[in-house]
PDB file of N, CA and C in Angstrom:
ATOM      1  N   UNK A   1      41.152 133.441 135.139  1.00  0.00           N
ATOM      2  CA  UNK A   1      42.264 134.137 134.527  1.00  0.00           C
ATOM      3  C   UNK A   1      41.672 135.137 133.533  1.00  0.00           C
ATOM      4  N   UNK A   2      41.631 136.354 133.682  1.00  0.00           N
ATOM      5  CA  UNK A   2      41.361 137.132 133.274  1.00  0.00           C
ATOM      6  C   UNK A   2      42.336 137.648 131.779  1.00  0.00           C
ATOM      7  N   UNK A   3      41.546 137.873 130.379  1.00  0.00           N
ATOM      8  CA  UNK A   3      42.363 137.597 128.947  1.00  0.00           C
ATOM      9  C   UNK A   3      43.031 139.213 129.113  1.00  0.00           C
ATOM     10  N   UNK A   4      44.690 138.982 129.758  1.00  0.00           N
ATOM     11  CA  UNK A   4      45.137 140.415 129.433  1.00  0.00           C
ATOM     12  C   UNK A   4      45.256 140.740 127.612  1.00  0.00           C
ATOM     13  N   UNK A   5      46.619 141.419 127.601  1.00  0.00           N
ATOM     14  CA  UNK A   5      46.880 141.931 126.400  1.00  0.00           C
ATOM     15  C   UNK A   5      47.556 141.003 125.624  1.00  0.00           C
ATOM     16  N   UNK A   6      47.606 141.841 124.112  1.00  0.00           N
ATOM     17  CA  UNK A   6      48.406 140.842 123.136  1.00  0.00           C
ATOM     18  C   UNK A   6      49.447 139.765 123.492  1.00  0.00           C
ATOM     19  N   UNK A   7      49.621 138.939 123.219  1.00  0.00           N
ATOM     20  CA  UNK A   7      50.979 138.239 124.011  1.00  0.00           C
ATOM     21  C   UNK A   7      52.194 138.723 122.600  1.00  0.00           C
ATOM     22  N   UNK A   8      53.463 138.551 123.280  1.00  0.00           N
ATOM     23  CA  UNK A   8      54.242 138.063 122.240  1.00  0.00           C
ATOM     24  C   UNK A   8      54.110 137.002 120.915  1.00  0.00           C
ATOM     25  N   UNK A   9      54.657 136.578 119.648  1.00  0.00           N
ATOM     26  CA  UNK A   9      54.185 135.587 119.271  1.00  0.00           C
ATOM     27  C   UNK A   9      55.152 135.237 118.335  1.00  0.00           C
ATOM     28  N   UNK A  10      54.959 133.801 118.189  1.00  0.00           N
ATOM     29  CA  UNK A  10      56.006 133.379 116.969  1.00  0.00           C
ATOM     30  C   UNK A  10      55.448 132.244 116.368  1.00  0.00           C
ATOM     31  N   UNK A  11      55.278 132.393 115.146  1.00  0.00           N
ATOM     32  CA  UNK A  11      55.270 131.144 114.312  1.00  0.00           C
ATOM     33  C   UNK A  11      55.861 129.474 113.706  1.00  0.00           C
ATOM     34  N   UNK A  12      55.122 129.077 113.803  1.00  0.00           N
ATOM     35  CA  UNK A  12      55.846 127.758 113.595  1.00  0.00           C
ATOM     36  C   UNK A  12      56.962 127.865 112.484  1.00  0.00           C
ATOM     37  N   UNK A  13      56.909 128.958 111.366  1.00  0.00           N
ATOM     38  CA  UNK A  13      57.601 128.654 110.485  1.00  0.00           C
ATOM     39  C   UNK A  13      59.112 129.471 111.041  1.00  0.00           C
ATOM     40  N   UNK A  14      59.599 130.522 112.217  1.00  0.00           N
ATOM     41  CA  UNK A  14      60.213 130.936 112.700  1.00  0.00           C
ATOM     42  C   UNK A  14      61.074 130.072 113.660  1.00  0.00           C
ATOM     43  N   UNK A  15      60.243 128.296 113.864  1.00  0.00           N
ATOM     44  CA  UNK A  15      61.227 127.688 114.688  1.00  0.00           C
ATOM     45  C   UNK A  15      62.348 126.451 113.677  1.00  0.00           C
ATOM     46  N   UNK A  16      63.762 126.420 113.916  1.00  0.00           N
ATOM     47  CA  UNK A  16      64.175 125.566 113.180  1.00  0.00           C
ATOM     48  C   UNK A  16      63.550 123.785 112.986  1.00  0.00           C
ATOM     49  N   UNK A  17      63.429 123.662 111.955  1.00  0.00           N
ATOM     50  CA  UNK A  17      62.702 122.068 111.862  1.00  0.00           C
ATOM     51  C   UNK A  17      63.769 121.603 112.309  1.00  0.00           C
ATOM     52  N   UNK A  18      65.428 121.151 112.464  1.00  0.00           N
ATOM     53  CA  UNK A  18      65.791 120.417 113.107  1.00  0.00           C
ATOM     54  C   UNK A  18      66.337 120.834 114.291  1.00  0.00           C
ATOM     55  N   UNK A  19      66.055 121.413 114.967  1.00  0.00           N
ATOM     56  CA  UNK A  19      65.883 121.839 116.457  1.00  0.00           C
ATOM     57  C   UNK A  19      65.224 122.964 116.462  1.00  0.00           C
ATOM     58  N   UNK A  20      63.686 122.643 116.808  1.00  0.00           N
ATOM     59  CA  UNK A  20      62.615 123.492 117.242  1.00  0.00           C
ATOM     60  C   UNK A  20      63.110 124.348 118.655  1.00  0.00           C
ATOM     61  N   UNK A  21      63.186 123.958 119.415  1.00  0.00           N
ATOM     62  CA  UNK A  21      63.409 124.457 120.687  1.00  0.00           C
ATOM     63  C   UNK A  21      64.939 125.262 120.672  1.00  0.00           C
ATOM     64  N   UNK A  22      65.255 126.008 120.795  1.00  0.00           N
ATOM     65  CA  UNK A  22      66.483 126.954 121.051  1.00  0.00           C
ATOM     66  C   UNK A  22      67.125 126.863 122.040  1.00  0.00           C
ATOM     67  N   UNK A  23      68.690 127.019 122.255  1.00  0.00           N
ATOM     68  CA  UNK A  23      68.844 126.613 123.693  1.00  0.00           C
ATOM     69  C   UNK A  23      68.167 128.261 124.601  1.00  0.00           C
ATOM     70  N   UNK A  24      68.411 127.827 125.376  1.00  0.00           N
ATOM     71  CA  UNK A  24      67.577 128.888 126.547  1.00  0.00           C
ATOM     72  C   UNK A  24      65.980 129.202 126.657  1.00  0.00           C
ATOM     73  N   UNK A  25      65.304 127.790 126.020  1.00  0.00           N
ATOM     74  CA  UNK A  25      63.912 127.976 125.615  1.00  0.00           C
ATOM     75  C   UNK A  25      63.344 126.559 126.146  1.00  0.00           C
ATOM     76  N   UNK A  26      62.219 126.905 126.799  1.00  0.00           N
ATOM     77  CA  UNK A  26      61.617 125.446 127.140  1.00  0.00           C
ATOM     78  C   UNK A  26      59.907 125.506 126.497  1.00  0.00           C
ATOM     79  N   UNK A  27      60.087 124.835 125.912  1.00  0.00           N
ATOM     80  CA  UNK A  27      58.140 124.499 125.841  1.00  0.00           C
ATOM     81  C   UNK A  27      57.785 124.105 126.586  1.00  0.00           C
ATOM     82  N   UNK A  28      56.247 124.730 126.906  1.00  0.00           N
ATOM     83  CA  UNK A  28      55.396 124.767 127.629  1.00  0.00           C
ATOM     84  C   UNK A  28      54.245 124.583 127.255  1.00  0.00           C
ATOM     85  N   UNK A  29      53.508 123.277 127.667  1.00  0.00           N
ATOM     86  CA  UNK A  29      52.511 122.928 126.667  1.00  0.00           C
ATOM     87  C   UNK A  29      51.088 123.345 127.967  1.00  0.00           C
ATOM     88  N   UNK A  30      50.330 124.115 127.543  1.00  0.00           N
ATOM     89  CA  UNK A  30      49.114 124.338 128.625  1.00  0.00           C
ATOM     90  C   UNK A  30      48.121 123.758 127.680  1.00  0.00           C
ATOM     91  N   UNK A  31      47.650 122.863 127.886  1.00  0.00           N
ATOM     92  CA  UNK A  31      46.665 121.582 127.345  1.00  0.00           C
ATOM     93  C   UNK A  31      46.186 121.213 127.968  1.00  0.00           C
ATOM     94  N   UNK A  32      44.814 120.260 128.075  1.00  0.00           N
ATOM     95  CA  UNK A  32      44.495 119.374 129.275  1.00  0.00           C
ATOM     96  C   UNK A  32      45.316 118.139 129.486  1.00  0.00           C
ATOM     97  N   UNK A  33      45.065 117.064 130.709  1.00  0.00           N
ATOM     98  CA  UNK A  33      45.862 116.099 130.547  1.00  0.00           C
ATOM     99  C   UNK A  33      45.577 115.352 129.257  1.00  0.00           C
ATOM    100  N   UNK A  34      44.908 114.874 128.540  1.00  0.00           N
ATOM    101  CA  UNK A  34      43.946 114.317 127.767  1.00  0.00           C
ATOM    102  C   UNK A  34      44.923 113.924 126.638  1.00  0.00           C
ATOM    103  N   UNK A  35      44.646 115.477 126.131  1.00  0.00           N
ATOM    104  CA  UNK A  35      45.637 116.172 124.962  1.00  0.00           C
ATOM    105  C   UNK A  35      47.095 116.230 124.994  1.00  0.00           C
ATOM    106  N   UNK A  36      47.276 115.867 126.062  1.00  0.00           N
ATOM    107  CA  UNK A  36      49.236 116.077 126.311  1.00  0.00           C
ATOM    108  C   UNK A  36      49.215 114.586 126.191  1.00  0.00           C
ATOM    109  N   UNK A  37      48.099 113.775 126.698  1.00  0.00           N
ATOM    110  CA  UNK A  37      49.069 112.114 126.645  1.00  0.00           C
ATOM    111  C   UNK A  37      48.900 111.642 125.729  1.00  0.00           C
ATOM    112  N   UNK A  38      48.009 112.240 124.942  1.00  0.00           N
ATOM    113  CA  UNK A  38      47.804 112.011 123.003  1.00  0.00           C
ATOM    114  C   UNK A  38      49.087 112.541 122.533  1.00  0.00           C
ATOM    115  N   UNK A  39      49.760 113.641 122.737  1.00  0.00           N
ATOM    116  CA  UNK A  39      50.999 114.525 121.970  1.00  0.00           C
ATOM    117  C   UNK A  39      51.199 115.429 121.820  1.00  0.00           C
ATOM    118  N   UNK A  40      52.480 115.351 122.678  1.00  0.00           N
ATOM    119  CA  UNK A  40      53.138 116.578 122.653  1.00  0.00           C
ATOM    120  C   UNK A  40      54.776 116.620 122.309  1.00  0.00           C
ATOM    121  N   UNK A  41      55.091 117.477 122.419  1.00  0.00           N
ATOM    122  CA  UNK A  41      56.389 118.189 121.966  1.00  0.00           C
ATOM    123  C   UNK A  41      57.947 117.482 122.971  1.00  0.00           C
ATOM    124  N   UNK A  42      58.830 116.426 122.824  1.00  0.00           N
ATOM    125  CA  UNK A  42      59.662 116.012 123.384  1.00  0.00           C
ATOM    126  C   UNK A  42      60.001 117.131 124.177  1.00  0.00           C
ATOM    127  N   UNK A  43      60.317 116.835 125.482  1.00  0.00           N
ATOM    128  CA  UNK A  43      60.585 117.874 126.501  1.00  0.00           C
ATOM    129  C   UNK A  43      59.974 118.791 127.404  1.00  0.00           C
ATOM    130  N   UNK A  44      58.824 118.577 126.370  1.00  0.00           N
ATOM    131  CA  UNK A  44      57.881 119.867 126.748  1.00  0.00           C
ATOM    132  C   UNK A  44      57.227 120.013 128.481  1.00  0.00           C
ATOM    133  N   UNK A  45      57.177 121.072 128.841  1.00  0.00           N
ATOM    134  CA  UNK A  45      57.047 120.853 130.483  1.00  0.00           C
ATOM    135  C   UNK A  45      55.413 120.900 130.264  1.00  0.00           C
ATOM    136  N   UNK A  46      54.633 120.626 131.180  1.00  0.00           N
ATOM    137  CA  UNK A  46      52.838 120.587 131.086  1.00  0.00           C
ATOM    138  C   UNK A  46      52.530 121.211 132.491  1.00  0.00           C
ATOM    139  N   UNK A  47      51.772 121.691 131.800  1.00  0.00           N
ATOM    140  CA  UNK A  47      51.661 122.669 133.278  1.00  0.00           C
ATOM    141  C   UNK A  47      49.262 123.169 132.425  1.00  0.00           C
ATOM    142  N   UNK A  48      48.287 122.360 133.020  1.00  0.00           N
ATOM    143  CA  UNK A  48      47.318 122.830 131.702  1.00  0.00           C
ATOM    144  C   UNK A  48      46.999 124.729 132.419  1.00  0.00           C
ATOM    145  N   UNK A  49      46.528 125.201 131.797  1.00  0.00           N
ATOM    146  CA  UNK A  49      46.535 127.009 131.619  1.00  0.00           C
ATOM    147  C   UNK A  49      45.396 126.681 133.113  1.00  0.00           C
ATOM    148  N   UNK A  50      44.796 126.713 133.379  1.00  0.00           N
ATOM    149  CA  UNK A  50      43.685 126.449 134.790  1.00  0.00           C
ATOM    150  C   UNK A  50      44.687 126.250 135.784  1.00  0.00           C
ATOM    151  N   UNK A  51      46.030 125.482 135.782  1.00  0.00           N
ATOM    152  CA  UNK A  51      47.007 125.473 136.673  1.00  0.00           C
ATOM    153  C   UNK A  51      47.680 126.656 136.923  1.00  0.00           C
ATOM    154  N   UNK A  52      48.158 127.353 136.327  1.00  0.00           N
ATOM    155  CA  UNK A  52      48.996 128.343 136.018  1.00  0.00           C
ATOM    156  C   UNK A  52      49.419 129.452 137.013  1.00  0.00           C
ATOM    157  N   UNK A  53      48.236 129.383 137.619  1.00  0.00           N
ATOM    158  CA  UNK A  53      48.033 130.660 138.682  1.00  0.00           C
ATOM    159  C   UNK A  53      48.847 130.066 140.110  1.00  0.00           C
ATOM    160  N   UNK A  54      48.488 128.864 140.274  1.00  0.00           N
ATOM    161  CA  UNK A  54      49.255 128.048 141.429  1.00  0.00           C
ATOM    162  C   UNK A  54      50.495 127.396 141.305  1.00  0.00           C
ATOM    163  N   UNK A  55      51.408 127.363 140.111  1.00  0.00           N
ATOM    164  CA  UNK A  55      52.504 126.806 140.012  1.00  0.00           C
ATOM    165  C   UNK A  55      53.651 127.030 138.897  1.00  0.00           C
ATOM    166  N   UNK A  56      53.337 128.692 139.533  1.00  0.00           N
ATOM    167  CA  UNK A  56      54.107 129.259 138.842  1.00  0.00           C
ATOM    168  C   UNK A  56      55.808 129.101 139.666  1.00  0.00           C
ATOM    169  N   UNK A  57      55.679 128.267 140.630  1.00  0.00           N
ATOM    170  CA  UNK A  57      56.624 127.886 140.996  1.00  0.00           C
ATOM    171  C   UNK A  57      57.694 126.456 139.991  1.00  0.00           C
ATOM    172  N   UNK A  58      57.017 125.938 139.811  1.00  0.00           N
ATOM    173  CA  UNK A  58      57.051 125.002 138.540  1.00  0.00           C
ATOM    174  C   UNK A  58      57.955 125.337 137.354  1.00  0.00           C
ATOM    175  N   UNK A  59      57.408 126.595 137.225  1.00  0.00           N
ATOM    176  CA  UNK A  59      58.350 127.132 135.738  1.00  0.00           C
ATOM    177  C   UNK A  59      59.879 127.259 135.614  1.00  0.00           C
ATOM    178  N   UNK A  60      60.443 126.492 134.764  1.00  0.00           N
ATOM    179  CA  UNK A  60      61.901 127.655 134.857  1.00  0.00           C
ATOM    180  C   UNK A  60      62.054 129.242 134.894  1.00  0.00           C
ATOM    181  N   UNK A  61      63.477 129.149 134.591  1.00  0.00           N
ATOM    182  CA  UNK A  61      63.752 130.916 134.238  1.00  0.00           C
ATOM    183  C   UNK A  61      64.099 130.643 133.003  1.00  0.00           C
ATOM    184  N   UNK A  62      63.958 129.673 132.088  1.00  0.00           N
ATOM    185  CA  UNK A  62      64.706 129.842 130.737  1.00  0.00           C
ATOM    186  C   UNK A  62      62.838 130.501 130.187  1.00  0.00           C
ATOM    187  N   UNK A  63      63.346 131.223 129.029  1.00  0.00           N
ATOM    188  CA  UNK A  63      62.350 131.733 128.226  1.00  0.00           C
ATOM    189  C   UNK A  63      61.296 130.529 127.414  1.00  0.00           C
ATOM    190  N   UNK A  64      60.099 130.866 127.477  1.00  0.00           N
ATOM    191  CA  UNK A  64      58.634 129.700 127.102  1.00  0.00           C
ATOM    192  C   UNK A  64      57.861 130.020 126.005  1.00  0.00           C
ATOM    193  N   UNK A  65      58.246 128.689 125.555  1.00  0.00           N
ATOM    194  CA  UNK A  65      57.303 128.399 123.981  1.00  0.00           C
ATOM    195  C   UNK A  65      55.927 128.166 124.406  1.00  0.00           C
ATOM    196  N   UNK A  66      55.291 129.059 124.238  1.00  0.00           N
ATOM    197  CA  UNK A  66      53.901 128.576 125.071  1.00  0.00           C
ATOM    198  C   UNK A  66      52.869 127.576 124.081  1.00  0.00           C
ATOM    199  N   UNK A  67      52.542 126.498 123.690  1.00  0.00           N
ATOM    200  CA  UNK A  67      51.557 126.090 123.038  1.00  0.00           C
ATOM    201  C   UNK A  67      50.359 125.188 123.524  1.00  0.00           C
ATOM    202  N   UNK A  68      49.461 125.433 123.094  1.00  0.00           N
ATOM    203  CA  UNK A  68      48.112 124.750 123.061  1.00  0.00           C
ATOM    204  C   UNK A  68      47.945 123.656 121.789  1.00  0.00           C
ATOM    205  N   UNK A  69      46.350 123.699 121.322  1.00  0.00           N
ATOM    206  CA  UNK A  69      45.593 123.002 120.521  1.00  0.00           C
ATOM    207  C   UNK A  69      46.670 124.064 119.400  1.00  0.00           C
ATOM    208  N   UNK A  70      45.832 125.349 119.215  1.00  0.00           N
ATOM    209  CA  UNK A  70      45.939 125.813 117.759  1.00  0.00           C
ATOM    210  C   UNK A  70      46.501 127.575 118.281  1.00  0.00           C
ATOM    211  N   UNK A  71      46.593 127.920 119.423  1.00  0.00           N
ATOM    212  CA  UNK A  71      46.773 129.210 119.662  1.00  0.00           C
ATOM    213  C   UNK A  71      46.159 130.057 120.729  1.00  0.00           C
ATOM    214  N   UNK A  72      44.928 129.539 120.872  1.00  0.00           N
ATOM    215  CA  UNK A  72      43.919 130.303 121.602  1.00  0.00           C
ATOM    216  C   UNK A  72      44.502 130.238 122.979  1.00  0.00           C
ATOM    217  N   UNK A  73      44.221 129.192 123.536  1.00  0.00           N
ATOM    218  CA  UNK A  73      44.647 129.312 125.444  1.00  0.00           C
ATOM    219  C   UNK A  73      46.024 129.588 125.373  1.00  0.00           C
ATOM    220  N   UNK A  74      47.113 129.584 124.809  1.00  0.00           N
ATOM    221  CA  UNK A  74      48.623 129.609 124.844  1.00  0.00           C
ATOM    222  C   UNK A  74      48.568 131.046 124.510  1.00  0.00           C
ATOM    223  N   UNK A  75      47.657 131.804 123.443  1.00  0.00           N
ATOM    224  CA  UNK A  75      48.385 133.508 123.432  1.00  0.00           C
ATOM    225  C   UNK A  75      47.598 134.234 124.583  1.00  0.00           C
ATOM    226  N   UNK A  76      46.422 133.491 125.716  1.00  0.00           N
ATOM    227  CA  UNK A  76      46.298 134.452 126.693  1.00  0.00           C
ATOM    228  C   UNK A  76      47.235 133.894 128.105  1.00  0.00           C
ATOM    229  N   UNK A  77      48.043 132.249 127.795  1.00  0.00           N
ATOM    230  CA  UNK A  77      48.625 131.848 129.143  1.00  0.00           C
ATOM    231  C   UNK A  77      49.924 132.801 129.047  1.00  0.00           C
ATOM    232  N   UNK A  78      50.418 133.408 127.988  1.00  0.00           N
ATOM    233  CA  UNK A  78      51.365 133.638 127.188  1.00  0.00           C
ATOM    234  C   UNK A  78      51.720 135.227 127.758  1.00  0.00           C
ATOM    235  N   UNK A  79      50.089 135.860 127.565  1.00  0.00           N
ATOM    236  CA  UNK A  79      50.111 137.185 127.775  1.00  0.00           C
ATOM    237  C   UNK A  79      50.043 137.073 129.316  1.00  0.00           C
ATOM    238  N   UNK A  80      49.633 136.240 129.979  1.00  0.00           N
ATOM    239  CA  UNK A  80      49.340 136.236 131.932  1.00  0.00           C
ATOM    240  C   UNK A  80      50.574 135.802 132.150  1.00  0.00           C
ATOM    241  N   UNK A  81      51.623 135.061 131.669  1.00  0.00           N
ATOM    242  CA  UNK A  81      53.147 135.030 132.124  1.00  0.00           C
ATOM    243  C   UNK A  81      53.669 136.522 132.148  1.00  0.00           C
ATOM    244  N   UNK A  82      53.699 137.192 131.094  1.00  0.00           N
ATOM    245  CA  UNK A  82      54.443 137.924 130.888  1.00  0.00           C
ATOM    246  C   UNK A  82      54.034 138.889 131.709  1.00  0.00           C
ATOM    247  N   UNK A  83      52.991 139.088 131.893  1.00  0.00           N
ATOM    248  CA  UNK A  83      52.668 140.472 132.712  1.00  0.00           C
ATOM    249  C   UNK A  83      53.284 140.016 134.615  1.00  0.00           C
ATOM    250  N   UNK A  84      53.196 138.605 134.205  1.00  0.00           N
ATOM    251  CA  UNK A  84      53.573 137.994 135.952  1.00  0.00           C
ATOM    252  C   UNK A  84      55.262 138.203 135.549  1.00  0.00           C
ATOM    253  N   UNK A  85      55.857 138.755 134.690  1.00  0.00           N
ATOM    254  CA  UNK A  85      57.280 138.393 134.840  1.00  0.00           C
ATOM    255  C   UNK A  85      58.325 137.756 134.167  1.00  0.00           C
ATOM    256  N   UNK A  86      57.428 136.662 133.523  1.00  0.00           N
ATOM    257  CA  UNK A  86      58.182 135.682 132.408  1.00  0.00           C
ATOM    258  C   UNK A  86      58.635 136.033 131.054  1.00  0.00           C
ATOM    259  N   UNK A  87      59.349 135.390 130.340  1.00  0.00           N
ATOM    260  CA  UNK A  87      59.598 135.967 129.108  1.00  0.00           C
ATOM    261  C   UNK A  87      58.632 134.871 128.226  1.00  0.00           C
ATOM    262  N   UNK A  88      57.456 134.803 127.607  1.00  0.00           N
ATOM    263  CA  UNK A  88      57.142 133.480 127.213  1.00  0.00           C
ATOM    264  C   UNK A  88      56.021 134.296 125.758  1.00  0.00           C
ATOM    265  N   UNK A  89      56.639 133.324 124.946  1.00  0.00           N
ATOM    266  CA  UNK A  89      55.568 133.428 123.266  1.00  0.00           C
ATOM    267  C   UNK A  89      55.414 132.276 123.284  1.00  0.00           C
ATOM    268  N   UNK A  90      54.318 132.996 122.668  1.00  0.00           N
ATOM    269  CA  UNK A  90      52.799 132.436 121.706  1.00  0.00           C
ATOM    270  C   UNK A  90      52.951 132.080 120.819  1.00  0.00           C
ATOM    271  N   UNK A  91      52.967 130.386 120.638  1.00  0.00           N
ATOM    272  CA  UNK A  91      53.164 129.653 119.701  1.00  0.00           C
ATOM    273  C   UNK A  91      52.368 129.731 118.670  1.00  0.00           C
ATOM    274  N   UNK A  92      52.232 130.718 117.735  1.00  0.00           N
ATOM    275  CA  UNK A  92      50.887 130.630 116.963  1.00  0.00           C
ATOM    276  C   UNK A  92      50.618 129.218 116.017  1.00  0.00           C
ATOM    277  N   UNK A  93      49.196 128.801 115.787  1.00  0.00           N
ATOM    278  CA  UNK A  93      49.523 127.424 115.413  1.00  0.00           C
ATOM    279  C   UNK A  93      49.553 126.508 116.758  1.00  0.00           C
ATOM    280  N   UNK A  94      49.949 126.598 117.523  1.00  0.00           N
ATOM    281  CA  UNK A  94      50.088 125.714 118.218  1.00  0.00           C
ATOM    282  C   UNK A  94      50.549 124.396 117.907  1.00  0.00           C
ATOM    283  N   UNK A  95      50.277 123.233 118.702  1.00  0.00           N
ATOM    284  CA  UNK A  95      50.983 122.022 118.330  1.00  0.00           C
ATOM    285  C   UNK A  95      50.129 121.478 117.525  1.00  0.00           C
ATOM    286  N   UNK A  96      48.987 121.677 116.444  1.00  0.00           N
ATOM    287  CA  UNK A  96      48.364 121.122 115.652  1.00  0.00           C
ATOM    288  C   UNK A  96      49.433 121.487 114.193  1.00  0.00           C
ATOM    289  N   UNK A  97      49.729 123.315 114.459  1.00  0.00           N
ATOM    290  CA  UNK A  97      50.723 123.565 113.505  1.00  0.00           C
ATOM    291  C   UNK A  97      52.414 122.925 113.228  1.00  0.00           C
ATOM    292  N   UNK A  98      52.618 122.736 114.819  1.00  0.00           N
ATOM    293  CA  UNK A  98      53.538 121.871 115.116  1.00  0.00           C
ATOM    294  C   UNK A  98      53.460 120.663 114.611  1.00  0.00           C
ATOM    295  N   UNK A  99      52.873 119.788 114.589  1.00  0.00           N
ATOM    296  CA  UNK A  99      52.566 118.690 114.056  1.00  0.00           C
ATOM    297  C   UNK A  99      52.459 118.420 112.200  1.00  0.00           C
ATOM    298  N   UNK A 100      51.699 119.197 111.698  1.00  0.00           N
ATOM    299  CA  UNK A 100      51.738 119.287 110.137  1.00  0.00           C
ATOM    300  C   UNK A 100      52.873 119.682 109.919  1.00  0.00           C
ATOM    301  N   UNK A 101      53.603 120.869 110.337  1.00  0.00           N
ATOM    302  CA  UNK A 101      55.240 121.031 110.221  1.00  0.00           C
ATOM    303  C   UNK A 101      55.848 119.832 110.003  1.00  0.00           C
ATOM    304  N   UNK A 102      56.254 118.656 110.764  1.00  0.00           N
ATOM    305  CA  UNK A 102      56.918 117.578 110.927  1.00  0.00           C
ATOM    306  C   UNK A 102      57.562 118.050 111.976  1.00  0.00           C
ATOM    307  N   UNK A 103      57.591 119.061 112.714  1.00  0.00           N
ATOM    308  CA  UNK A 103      58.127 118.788 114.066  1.00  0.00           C
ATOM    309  C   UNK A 103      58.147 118.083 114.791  1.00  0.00           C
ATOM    310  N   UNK A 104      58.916 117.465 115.950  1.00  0.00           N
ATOM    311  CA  UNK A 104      58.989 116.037 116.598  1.00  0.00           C
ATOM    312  C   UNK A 104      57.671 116.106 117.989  1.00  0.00           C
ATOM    313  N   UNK A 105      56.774 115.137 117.769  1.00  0.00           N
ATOM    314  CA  UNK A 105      55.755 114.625 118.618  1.00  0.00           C
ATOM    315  C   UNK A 105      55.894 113.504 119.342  1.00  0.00           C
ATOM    316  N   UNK A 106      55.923 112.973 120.639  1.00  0.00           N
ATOM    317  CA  UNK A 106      55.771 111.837 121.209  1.00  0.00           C
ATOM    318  C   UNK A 106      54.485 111.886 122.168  1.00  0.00           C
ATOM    319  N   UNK A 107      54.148 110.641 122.301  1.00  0.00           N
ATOM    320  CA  UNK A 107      52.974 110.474 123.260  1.00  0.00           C
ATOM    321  C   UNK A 107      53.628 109.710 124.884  1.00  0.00           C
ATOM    322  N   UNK A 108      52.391 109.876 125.419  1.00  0.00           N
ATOM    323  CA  UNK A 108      53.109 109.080 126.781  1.00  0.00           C
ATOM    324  C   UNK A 108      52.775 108.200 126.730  1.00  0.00           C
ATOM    325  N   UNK A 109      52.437 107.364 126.557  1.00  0.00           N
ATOM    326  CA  UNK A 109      52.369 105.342 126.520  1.00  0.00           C
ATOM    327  C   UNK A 109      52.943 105.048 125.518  1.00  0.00           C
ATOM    328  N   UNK A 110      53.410 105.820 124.288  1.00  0.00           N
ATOM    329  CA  UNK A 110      54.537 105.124 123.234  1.00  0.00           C
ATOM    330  C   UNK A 110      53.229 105.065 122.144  1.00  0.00           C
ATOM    331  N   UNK A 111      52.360 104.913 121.945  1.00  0.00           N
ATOM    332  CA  UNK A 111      51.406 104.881 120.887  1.00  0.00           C
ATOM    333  C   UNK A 111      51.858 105.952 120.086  1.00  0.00           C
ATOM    334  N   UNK A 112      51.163 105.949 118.900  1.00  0.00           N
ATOM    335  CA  UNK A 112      51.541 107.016 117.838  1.00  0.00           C
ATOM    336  C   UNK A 112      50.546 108.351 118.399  1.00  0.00           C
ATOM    337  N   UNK A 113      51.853 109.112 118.608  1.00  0.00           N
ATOM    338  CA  UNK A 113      51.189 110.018 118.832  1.00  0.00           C
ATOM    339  C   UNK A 113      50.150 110.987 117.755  1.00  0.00           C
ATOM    340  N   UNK A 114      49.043 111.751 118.167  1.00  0.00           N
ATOM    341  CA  UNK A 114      48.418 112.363 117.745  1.00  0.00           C
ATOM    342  C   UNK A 114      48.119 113.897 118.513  1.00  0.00           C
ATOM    343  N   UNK A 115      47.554 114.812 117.741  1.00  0.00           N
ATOM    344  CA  UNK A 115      47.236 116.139 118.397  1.00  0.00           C
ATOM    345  C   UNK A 115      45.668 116.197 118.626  1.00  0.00           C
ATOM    346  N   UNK A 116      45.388 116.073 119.634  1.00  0.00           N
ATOM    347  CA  UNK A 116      44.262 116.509 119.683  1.00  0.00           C
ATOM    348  C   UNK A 116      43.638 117.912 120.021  1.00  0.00           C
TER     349      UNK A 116
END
């Protein structure tokens, strides 16, 4: 995947703390598996950025919160949606910023979740 241009972007402090997600907005967490079953974002669809190119069938049409670790892989999966078509920002911060926020985190086995 070749790093196009700037992506769109929005800050953690731009999403509401008691409903992060907007209606007509889905997060999209491009992480490895690893990192998503440590914690992620209730709802959040997983799709990791190395996938992206093959299942872009996968995606909705609602508009994408794109996040990673801290920013990096989410503002170039962010900028390769958009040029493919999508409407999708760059979570700056990512879900590490997500997380110190107090935004809502769950893990997949129910353990306390963490960000890795």
């Amino acid at each position: 995947m070749a790093i196009p241009d700037t992506p769109q972007t929005i800050t953690i402090a731009d999403l509401d703390a008691n409903d992060p997600v907007p209606d007509g907005y889905v997060v999209l967490d491009v992480r490895e598996d690893d990192e998503w079953e440590a914690g992620h974002a209730p709802g959040a669809l997983h799709i990791p950025i190395g996938e992206l190119p093959d299942r872009l069938d996968d995606l909705p049409e609602e508009d994408l919160l794109v996040v990673c670790r801290g920013g990096g892989r989410s503002a170039r999966a962010s900028a390769w949606l958009n040029q493919n078509g999508f409407n999708a920002y760059n979570v700056d911060g990512g879900m590490s910023g997500w997380h110190r926020a107090g935004l809502p985190v769950t893990s997949e086995d129910g353990s306390v979740p963490e960000i890795l």
